[in-house]
PDB file of N, CA and C in Angstrom:
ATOM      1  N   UNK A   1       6.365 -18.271  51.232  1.00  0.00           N
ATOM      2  CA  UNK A   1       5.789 -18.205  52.559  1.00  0.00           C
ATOM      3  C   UNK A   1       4.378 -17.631  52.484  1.00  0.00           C
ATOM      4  N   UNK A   2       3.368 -18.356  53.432  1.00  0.00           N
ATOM      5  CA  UNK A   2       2.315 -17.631  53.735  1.00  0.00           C
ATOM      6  C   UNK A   2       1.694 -16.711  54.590  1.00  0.00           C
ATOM      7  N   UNK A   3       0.832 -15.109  54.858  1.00  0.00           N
ATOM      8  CA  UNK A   3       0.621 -14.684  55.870  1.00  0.00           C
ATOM      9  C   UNK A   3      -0.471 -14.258  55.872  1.00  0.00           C
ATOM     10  N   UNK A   4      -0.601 -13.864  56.740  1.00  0.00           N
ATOM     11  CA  UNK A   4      -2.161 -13.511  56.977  1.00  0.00           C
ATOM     12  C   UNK A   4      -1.925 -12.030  58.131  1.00  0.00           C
ATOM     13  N   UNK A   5      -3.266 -11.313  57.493  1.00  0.00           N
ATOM     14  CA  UNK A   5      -3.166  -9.970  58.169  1.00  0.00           C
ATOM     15  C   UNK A   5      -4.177  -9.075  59.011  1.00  0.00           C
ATOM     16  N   UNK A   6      -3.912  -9.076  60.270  1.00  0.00           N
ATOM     17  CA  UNK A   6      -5.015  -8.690  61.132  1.00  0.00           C
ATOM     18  C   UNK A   6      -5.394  -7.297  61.181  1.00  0.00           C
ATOM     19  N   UNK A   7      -6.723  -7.134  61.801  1.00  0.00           N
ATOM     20  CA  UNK A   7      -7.312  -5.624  62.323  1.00  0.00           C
ATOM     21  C   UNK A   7      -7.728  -5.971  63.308  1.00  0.00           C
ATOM     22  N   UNK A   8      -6.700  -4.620  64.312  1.00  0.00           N
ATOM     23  CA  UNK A   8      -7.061  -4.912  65.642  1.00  0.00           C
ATOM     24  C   UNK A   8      -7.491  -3.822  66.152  1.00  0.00           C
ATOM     25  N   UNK A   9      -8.374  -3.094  66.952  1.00  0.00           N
ATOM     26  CA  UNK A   9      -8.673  -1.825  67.559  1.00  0.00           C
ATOM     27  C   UNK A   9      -7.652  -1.602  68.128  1.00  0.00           C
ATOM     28  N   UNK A  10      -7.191  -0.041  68.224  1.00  0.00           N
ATOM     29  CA  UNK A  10      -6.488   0.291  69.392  1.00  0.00           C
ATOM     30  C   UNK A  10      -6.311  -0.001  70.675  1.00  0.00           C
ATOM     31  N   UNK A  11      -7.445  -0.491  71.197  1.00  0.00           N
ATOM     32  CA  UNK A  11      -7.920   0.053  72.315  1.00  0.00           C
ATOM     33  C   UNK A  11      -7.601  -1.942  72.933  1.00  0.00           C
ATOM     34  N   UNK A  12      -7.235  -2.601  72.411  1.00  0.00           N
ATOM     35  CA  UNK A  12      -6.850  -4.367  72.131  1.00  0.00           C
ATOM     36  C   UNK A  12      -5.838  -4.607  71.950  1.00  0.00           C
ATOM     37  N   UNK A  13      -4.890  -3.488  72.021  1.00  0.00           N
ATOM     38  CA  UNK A  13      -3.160  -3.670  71.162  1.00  0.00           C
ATOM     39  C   UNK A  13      -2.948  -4.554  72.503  1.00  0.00           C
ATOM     40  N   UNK A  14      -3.163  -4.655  73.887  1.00  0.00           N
ATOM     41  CA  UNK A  14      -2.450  -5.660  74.451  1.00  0.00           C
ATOM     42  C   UNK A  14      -3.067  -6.993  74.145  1.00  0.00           C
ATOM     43  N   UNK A  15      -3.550  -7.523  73.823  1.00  0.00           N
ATOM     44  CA  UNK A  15      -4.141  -8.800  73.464  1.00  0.00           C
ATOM     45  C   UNK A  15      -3.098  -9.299  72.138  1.00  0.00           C
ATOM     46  N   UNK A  16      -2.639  -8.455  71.628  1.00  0.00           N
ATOM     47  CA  UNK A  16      -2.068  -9.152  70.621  1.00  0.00           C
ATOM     48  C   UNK A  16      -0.913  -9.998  70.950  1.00  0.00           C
ATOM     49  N   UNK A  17       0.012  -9.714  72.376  1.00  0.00           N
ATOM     50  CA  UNK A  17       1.483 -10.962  73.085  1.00  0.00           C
ATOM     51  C   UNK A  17       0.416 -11.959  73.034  1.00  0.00           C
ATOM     52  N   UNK A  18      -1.006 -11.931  73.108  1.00  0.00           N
ATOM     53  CA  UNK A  18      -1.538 -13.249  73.871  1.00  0.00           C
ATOM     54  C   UNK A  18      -1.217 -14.124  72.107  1.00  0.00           C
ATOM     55  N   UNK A  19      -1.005 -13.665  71.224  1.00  0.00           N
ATOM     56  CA  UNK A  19      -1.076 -14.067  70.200  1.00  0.00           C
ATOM     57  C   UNK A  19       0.669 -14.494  69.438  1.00  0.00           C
ATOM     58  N   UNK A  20       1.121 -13.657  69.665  1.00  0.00           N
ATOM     59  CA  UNK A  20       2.571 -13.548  68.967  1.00  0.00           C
ATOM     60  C   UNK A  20       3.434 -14.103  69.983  1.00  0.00           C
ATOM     61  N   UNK A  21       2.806 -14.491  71.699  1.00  0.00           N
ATOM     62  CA  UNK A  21       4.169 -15.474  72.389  1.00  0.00           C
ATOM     63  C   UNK A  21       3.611 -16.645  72.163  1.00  0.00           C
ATOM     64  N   UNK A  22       2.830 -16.986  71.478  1.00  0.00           N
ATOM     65  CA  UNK A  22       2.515 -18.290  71.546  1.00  0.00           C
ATOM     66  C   UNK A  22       4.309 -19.187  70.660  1.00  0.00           C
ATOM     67  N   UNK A  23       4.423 -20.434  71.000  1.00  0.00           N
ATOM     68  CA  UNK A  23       5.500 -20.931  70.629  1.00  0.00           C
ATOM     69  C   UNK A  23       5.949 -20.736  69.275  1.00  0.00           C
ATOM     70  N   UNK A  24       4.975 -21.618  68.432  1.00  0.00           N
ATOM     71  CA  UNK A  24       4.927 -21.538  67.008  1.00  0.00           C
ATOM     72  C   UNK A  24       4.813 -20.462  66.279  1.00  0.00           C
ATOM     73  N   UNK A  25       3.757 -19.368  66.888  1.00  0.00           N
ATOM     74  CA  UNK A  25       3.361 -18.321  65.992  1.00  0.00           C
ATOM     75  C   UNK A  25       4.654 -17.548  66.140  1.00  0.00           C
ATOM     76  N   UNK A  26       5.558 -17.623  67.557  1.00  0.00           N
ATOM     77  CA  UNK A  26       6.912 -16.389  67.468  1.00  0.00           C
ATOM     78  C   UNK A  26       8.085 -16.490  66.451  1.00  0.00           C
ATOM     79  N   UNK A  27       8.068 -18.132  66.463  1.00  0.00           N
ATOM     80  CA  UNK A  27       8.958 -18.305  65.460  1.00  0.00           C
ATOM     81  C   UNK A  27       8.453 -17.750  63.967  1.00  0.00           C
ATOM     82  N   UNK A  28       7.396 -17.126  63.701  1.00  0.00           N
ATOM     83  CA  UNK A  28       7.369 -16.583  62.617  1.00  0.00           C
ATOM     84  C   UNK A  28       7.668 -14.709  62.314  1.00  0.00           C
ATOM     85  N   UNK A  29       7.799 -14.574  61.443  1.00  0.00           N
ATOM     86  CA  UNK A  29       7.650 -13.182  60.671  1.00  0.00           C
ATOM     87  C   UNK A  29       6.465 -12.544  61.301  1.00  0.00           C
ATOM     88  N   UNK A  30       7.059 -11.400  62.230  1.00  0.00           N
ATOM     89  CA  UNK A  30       5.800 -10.669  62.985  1.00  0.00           C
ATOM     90  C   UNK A  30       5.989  -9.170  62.807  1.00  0.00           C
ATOM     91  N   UNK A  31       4.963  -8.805  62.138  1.00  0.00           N
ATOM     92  CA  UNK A  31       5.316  -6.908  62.295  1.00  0.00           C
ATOM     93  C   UNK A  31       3.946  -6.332  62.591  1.00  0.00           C
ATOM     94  N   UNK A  32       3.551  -5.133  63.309  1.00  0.00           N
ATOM     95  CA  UNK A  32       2.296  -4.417  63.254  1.00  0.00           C
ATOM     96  C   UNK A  32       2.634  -3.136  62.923  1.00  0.00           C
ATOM     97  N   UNK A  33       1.510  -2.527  62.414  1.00  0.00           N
ATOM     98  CA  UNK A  33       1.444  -1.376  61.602  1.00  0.00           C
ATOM     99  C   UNK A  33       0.372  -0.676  62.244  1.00  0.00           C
ATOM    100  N   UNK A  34       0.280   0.595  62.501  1.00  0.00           N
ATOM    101  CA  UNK A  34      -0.758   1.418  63.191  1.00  0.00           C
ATOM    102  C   UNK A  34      -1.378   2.150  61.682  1.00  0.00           C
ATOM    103  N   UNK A  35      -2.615   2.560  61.488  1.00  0.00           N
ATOM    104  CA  UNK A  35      -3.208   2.249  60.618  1.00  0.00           C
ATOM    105  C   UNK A  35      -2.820   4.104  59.593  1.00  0.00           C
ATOM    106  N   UNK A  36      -2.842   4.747  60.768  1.00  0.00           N
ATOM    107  CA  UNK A  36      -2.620   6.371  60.361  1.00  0.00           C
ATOM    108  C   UNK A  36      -1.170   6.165  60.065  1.00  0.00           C
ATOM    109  N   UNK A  37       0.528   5.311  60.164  1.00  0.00           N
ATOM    110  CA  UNK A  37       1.333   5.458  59.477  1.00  0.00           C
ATOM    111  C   UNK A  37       0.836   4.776  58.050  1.00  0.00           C
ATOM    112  N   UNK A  38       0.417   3.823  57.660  1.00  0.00           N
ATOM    113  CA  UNK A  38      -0.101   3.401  56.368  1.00  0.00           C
ATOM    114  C   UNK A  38      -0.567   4.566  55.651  1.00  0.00           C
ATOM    115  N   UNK A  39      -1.072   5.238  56.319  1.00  0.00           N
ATOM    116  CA  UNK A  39      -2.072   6.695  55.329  1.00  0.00           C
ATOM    117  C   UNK A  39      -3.445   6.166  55.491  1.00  0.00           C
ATOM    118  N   UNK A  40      -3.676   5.124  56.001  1.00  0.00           N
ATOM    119  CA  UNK A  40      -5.139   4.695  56.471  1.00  0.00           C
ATOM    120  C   UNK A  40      -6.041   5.142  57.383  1.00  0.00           C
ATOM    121  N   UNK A  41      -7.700   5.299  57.051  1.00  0.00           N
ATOM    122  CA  UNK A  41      -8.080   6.051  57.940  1.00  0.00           C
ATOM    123  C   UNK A  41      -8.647   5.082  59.160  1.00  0.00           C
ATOM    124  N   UNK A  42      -8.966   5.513  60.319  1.00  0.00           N
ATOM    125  CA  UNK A  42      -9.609   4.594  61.354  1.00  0.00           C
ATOM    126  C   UNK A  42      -8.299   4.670  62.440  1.00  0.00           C
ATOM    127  N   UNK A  43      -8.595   4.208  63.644  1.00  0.00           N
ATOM    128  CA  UNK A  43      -8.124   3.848  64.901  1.00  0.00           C
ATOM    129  C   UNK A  43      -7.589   2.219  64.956  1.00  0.00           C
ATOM    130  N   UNK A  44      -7.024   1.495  64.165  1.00  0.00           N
ATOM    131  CA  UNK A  44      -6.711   0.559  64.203  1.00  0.00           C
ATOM    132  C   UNK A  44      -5.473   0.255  63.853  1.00  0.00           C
ATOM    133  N   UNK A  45      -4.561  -1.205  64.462  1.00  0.00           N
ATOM    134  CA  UNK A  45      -3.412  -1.538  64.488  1.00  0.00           C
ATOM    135  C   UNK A  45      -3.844  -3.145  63.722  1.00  0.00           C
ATOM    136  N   UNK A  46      -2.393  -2.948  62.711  1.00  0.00           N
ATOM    137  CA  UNK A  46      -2.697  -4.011  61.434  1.00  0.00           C
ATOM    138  C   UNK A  46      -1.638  -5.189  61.341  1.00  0.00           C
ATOM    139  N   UNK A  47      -1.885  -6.220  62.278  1.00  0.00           N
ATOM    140  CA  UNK A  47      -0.531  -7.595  62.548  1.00  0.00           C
ATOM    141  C   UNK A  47      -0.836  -8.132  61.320  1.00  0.00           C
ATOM    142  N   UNK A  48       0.994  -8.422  61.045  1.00  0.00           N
ATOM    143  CA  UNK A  48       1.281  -9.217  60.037  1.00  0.00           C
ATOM    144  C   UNK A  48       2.225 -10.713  60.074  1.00  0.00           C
ATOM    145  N   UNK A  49       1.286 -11.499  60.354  1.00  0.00           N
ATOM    146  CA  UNK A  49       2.270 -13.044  60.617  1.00  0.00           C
ATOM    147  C   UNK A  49       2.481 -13.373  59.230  1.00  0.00           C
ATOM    148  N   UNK A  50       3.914 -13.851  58.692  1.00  0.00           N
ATOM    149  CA  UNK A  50       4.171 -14.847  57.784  1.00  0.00           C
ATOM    150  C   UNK A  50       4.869 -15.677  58.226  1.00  0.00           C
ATOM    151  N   UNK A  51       5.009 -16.876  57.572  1.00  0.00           N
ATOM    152  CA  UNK A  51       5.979 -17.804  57.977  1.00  0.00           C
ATOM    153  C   UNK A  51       5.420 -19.318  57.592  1.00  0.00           C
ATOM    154  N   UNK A  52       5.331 -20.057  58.088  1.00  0.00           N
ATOM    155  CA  UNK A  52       4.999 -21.695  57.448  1.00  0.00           C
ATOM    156  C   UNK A  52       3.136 -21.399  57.669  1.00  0.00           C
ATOM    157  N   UNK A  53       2.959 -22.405  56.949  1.00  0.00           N
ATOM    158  CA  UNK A  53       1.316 -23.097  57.040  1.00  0.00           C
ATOM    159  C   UNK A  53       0.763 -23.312  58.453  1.00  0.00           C
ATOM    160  N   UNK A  54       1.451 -24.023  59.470  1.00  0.00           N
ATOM    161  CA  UNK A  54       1.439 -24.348  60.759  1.00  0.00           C
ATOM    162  C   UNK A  54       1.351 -23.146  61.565  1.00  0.00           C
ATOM    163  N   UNK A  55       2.310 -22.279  61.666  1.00  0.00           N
ATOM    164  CA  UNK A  55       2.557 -21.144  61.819  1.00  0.00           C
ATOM    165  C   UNK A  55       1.149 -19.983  61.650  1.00  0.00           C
ATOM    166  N   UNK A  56       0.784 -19.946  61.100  1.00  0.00           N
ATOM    167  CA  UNK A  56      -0.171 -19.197  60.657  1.00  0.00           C
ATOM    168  C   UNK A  56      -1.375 -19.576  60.955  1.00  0.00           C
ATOM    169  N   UNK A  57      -1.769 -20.866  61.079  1.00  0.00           N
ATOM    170  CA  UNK A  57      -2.611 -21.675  61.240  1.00  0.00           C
ATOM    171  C   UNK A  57      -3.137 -21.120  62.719  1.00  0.00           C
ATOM    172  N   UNK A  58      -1.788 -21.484  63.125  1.00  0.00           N
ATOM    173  CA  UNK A  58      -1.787 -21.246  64.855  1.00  0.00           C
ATOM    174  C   UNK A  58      -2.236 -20.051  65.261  1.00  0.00           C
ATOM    175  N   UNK A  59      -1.752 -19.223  64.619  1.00  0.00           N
ATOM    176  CA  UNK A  59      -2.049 -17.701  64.614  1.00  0.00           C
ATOM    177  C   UNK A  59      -3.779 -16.809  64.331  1.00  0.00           C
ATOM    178  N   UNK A  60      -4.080 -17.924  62.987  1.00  0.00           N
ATOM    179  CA  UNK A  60      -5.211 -17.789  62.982  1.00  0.00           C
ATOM    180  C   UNK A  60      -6.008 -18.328  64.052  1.00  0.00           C
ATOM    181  N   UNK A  61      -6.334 -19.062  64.528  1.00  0.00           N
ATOM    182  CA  UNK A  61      -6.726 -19.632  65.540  1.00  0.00           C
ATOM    183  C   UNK A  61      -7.160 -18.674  67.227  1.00  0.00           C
ATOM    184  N   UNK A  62      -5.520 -18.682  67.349  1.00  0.00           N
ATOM    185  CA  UNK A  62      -5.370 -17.350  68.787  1.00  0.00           C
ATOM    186  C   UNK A  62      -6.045 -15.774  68.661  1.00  0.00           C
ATOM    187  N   UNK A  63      -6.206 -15.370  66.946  1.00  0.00           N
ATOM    188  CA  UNK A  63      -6.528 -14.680  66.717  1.00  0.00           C
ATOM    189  C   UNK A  63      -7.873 -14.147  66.626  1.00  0.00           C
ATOM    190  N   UNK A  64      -8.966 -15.170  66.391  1.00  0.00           N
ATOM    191  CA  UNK A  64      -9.952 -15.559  66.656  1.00  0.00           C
ATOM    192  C   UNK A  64     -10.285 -15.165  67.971  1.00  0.00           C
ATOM    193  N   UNK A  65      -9.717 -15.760  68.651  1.00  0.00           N
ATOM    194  CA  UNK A  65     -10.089 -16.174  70.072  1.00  0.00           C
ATOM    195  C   UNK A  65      -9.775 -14.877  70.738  1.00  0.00           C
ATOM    196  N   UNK A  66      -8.698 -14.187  70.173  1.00  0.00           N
ATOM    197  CA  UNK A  66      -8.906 -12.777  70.781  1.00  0.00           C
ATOM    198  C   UNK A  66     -10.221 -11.294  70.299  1.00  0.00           C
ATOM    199  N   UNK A  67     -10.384 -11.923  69.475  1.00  0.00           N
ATOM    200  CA  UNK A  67     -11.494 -11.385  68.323  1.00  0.00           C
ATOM    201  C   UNK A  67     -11.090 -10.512  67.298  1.00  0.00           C
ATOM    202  N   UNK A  68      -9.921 -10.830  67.095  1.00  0.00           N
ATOM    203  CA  UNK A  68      -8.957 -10.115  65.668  1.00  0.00           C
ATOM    204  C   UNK A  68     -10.080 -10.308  64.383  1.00  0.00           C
ATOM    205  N   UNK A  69     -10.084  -9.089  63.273  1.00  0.00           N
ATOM    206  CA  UNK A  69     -10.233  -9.369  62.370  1.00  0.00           C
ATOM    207  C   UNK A  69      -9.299  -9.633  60.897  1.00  0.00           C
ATOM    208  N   UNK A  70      -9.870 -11.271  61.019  1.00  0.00           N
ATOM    209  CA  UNK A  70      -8.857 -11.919  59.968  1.00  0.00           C
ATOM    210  C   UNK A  70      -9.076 -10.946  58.173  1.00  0.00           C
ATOM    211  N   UNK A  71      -8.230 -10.210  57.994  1.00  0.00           N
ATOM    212  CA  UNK A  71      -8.552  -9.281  56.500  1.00  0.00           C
ATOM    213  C   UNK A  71      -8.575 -10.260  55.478  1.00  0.00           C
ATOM    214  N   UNK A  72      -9.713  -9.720  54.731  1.00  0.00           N
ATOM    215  CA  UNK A  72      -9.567 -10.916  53.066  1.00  0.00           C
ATOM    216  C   UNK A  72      -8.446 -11.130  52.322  1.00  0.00           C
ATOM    217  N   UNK A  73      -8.711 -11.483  51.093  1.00  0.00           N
ATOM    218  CA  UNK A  73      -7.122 -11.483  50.595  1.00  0.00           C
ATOM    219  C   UNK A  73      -6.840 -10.191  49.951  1.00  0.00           C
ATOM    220  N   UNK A  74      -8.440  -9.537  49.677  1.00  0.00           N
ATOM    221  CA  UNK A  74      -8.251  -8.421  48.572  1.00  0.00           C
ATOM    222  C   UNK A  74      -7.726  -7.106  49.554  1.00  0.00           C
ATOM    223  N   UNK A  75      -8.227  -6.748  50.695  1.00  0.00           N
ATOM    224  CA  UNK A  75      -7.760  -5.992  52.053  1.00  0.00           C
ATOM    225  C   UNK A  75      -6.489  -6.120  52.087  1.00  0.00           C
ATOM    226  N   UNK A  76      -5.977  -7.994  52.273  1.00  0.00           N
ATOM    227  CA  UNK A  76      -4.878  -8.259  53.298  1.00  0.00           C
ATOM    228  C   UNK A  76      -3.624  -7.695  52.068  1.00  0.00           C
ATOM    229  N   UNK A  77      -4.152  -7.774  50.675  1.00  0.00           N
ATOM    230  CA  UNK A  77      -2.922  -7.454  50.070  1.00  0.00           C
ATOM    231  C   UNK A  77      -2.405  -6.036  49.802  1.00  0.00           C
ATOM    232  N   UNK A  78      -3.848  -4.918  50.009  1.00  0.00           N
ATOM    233  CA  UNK A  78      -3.728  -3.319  49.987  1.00  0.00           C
ATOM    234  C   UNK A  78      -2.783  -3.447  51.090  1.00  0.00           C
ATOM    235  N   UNK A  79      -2.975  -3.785  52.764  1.00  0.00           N
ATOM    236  CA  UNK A  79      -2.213  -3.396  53.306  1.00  0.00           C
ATOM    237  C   UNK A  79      -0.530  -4.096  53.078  1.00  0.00           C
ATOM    238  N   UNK A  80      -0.617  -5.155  52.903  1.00  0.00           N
ATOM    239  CA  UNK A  80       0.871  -5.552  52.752  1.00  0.00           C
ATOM    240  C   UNK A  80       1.377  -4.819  51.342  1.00  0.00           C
ATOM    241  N   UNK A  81       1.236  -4.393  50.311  1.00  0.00           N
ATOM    242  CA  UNK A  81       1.741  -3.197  49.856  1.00  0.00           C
ATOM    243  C   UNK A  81       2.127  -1.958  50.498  1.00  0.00           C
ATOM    244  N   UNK A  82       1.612  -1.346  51.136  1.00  0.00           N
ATOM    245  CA  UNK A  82       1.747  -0.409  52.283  1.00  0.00           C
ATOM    246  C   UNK A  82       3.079  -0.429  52.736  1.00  0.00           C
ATOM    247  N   UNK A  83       2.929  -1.590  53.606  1.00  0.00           N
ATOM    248  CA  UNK A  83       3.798  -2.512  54.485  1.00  0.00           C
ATOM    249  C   UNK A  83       5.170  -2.270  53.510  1.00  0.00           C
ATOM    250  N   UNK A  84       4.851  -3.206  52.415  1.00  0.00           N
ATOM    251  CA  UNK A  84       6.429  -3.379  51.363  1.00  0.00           C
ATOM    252  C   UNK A  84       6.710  -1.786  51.032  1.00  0.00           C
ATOM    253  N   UNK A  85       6.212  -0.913  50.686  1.00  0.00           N
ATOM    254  CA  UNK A  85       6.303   0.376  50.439  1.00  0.00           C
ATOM    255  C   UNK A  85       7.291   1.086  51.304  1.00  0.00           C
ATOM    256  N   UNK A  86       6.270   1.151  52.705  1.00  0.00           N
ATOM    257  CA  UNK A  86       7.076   1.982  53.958  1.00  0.00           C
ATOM    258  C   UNK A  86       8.714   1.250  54.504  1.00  0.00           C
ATOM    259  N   UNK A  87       8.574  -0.214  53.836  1.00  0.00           N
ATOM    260  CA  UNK A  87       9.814  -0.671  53.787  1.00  0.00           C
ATOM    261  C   UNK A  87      10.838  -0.389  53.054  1.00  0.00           C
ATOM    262  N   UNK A  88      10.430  -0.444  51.818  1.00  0.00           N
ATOM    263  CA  UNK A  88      11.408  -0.097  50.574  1.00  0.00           C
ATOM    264  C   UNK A  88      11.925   1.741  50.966  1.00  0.00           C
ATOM    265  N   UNK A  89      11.002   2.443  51.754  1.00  0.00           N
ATOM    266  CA  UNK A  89      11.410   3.436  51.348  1.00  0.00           C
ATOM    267  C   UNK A  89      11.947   4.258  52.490  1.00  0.00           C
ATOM    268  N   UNK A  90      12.258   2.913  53.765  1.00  0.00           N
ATOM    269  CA  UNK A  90      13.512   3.215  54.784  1.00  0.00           C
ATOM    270  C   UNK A  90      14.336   3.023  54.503  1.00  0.00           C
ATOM    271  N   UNK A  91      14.355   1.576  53.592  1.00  0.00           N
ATOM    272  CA  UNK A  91      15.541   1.122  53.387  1.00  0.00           C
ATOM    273  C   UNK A  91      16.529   1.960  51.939  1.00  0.00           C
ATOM    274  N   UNK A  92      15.600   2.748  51.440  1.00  0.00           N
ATOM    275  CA  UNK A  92      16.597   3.638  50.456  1.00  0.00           C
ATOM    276  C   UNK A  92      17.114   4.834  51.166  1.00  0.00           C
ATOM    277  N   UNK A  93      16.295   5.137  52.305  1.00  0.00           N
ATOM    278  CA  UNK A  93      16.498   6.468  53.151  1.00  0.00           C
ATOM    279  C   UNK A  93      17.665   5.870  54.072  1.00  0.00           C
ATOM    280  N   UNK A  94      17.771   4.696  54.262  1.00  0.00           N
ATOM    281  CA  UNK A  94      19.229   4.374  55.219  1.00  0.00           C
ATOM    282  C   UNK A  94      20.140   4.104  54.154  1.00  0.00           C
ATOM    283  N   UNK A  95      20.102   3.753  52.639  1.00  0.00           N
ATOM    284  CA  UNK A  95      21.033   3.730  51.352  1.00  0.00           C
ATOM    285  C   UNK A  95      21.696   5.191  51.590  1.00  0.00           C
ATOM    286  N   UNK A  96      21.183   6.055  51.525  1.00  0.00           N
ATOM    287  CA  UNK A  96      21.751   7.735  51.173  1.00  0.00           C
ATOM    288  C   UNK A  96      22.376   7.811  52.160  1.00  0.00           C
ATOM    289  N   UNK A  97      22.004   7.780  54.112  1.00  0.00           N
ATOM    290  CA  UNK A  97      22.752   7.669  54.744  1.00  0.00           C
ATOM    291  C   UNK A  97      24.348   7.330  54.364  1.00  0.00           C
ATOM    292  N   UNK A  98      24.282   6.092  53.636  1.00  0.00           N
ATOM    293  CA  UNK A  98      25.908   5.437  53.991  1.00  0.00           C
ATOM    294  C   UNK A  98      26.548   5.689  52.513  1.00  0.00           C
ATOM    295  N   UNK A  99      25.802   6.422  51.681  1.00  0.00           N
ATOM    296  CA  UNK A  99      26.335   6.520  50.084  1.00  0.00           C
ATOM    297  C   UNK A  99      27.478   7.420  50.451  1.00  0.00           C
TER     298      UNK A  99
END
């Protein structure tokens, strides 16, 4: 699957439904990240669409138009590490829970 990963100001977090109800783009893989849980510095919230080519496409597009900044690949992949990180390391913290 492919995704692509936005920077959005705080102060814009509602602009982003104009983006994620769109038809196509919902059916995909949607998460945002506020930039101070990452350990990142700045006032910004960080959308993450994956899902098909089409999908994303679409996304890029709406995203634009809201004035999202589309992150490079070398950016988009620091933060989706992050992302996989703060994941991996709920999901071992809900493991101990049920051990």
């Amino acid at each position: 699957m492919v995704y692509a990963i936005f920077e959005i100001k705080t102060d814009d977090a509602g602009k982003i439904n104009k983006v994620i109800t769109e038809d196509i783009v919902s059916r995909q893989s949607i998460l945002t990240r506020d930039s101070s849980s990452l350990g990142l510095k700045g006032n910004f919230l960080y959308l993450k669409i994956e899902g098909s080519e089409q999908g994303i496409k679409k996304a890029k597009e709406l995203a634009k138009e809201q004035g999202f900044k589309k992150l490079d690949a070398k950016k988009a992949k620091k933060i989706n590490d992050k992302i996989a990180e703060q994941e991996d390391s709920a999901a071992s913290g809900m493991g101990m829970i049920f051990d």
